[in-house]
N, C-alpha and C. Protein backbone atom coordinates (compact mmCIF):
# COMPACT_ATOMS: atom_id res chain seq x y z
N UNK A 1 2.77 49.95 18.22
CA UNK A 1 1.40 50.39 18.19
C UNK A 1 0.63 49.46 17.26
N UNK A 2 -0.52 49.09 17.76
CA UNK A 2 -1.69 48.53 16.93
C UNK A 2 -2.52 49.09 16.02
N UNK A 3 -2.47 48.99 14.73
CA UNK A 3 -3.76 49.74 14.27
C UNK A 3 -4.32 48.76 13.20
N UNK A 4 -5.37 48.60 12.57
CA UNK A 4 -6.29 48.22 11.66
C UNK A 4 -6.56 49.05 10.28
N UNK A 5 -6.21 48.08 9.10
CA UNK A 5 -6.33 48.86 7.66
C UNK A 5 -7.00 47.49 7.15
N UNK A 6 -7.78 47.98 6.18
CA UNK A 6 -8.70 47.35 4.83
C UNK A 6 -8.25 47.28 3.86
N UNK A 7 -7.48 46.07 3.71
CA UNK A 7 -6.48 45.63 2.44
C UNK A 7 -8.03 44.61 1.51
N UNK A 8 -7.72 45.09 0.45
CA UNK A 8 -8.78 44.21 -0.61
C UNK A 8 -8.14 42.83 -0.76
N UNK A 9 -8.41 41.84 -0.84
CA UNK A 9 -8.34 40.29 -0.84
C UNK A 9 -7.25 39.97 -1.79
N UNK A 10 -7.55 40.14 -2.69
CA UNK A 10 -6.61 40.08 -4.12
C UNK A 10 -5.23 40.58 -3.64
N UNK A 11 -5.64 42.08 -3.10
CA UNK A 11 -4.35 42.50 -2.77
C UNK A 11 -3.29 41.90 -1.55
N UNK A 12 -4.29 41.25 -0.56
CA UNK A 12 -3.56 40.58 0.54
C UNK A 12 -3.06 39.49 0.30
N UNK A 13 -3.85 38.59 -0.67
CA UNK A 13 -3.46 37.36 -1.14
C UNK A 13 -2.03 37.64 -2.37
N UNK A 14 -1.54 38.80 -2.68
CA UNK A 14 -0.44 38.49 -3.54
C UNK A 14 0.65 39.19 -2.16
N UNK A 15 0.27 40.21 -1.80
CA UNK A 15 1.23 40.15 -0.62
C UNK A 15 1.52 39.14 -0.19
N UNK A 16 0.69 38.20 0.47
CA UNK A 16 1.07 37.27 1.50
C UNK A 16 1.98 35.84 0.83
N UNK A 17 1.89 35.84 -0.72
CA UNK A 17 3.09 35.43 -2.13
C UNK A 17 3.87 35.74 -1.80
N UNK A 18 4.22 37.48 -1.77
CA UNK A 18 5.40 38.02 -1.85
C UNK A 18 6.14 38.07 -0.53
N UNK A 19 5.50 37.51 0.10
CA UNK A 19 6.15 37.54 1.80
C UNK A 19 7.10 36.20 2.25
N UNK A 20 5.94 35.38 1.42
CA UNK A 20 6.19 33.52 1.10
C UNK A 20 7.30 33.76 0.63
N UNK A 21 7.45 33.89 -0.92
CA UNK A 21 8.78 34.05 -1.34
C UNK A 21 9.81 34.72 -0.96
N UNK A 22 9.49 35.54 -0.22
CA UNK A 22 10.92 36.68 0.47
C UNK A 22 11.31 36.08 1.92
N UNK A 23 10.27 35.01 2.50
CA UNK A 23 10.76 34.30 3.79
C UNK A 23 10.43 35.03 4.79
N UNK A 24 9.50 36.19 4.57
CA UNK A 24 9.38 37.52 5.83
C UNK A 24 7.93 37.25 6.32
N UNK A 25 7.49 38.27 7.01
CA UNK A 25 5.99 38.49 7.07
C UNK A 25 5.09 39.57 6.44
N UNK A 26 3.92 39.08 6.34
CA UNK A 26 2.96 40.60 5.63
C UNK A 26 3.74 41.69 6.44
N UNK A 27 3.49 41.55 7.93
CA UNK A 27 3.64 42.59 8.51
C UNK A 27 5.04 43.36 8.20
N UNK A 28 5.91 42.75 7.92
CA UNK A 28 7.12 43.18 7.69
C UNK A 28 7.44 43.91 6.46
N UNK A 29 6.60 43.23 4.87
CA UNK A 29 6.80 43.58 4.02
C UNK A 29 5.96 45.26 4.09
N UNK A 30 4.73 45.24 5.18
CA UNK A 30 4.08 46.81 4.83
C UNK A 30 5.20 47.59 5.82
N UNK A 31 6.06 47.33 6.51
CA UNK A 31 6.54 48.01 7.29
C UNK A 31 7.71 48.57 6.18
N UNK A 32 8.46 47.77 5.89
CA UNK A 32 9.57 48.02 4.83
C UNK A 32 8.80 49.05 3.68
N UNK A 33 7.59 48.64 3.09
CA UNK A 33 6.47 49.57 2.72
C UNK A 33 6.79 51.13 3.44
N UNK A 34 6.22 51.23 4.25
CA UNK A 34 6.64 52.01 4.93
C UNK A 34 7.57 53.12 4.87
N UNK A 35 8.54 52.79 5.68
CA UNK A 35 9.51 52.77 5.57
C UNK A 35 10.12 53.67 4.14
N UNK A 36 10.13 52.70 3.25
CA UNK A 36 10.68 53.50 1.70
C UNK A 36 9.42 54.91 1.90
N UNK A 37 8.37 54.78 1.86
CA UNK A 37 7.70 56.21 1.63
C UNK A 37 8.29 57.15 2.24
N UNK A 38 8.31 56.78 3.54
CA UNK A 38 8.81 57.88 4.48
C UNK A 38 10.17 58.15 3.91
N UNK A 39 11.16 57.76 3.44
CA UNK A 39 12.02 57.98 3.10
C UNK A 39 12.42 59.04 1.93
N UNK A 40 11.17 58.45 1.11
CA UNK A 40 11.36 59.55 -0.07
C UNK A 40 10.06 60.39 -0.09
N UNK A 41 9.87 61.09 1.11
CA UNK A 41 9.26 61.95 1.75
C UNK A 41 9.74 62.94 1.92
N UNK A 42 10.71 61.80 2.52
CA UNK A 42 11.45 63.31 3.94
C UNK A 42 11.94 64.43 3.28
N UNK A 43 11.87 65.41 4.02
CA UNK A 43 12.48 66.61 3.09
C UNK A 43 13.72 66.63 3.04
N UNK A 44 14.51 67.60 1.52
CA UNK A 44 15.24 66.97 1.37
C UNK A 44 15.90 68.11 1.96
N UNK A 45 17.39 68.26 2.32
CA UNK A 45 18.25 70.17 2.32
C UNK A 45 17.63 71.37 1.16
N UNK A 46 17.94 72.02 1.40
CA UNK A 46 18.04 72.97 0.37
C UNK A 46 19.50 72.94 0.06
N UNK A 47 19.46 72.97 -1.48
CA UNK A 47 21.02 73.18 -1.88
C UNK A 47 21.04 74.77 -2.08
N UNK A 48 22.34 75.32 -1.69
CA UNK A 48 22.86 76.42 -1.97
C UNK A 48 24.09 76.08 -2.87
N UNK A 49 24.42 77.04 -3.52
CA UNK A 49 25.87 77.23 -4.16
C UNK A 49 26.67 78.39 -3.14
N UNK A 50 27.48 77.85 -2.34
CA UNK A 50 28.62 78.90 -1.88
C UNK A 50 28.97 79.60 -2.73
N UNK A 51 28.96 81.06 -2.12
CA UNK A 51 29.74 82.24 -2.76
C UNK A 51 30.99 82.28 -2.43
N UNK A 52 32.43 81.52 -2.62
CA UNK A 52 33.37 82.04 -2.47
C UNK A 52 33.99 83.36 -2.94
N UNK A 53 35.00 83.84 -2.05
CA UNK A 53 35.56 83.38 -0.98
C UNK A 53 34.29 83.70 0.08
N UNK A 54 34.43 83.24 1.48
CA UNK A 54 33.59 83.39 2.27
C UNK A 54 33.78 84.65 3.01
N UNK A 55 35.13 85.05 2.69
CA UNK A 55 35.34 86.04 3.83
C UNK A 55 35.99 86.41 2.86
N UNK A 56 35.61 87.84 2.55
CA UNK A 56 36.19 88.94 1.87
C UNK A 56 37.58 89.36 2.20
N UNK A 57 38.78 89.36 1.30
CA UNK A 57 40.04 90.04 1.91
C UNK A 57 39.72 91.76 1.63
N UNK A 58 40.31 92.36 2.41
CA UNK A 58 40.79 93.66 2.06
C UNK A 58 41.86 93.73 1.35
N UNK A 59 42.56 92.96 1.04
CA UNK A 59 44.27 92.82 0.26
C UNK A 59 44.01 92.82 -1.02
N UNK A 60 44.84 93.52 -1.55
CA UNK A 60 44.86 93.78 -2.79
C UNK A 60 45.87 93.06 -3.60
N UNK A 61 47.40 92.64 -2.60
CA UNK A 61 48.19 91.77 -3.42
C UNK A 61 47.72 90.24 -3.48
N UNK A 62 48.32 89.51 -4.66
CA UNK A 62 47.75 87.83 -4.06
C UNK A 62 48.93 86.88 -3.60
N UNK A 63 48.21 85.70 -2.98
CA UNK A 63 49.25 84.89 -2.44
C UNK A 63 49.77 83.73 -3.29
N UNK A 64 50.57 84.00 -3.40
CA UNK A 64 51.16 82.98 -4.28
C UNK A 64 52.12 81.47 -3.92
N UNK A 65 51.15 80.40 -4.04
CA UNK A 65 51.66 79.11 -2.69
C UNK A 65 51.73 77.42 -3.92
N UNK A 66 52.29 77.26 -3.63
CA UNK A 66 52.42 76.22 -4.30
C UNK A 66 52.71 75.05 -3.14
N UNK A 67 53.22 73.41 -3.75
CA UNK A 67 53.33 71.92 -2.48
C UNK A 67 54.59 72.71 -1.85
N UNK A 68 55.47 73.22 -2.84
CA UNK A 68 57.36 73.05 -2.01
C UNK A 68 56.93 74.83 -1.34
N UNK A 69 55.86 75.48 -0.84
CA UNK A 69 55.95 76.44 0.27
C UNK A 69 55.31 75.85 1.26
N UNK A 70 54.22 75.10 0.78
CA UNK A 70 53.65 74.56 2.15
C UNK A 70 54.39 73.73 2.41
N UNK A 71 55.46 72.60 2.29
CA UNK A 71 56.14 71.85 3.04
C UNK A 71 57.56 72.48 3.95
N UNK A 72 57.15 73.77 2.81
CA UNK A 72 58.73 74.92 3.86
C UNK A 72 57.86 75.08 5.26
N UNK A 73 56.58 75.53 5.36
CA UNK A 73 55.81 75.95 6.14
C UNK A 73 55.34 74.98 7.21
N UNK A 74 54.79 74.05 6.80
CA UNK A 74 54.63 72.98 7.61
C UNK A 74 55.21 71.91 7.54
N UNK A 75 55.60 70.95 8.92
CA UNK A 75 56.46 70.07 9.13
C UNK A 75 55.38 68.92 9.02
N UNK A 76 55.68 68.00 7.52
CA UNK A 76 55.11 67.09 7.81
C UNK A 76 55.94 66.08 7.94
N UNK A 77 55.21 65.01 8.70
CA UNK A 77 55.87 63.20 9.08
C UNK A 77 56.50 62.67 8.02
């Protein structure tokens, strides 16, 4: 898409420096411009803290598991 913005002189003329020296184009450097805003824009998740456990036991005794039951239990390679 095409559009048209009113960059002040001063300001186009050190862009178009910083474009020189980076080997890119204006156009590229407002895009990368860009770009970062939108980025630290975007919304972010909401953090939660999990309530473990997730799923409530009804059991009242506990399980007691250590490496040498789970390797009785499962066959590993």
């Amino acid at each position: 898409m095409r559009t048209t913005i009113d960059i002040p002189d001063e300001t186009y003329k050190s862009v178009k420096m910083v474009a020189a020296e980076h080997n890119t184009t204006v156009k590229q450097l407002v895009l990368d411009g860009l770009d970062l805003l939108l980025l630290h824009r975007a919304p972010k998740p909401p953090t939660r803290r999990l309530q473990l456990p997730l799923i409530r036991s009804t059991r009242t005794d506990k399980l007691e598991i250590d490496s040498e039951k789970i390797y009785e239990i499962i066959d590993f390679p």
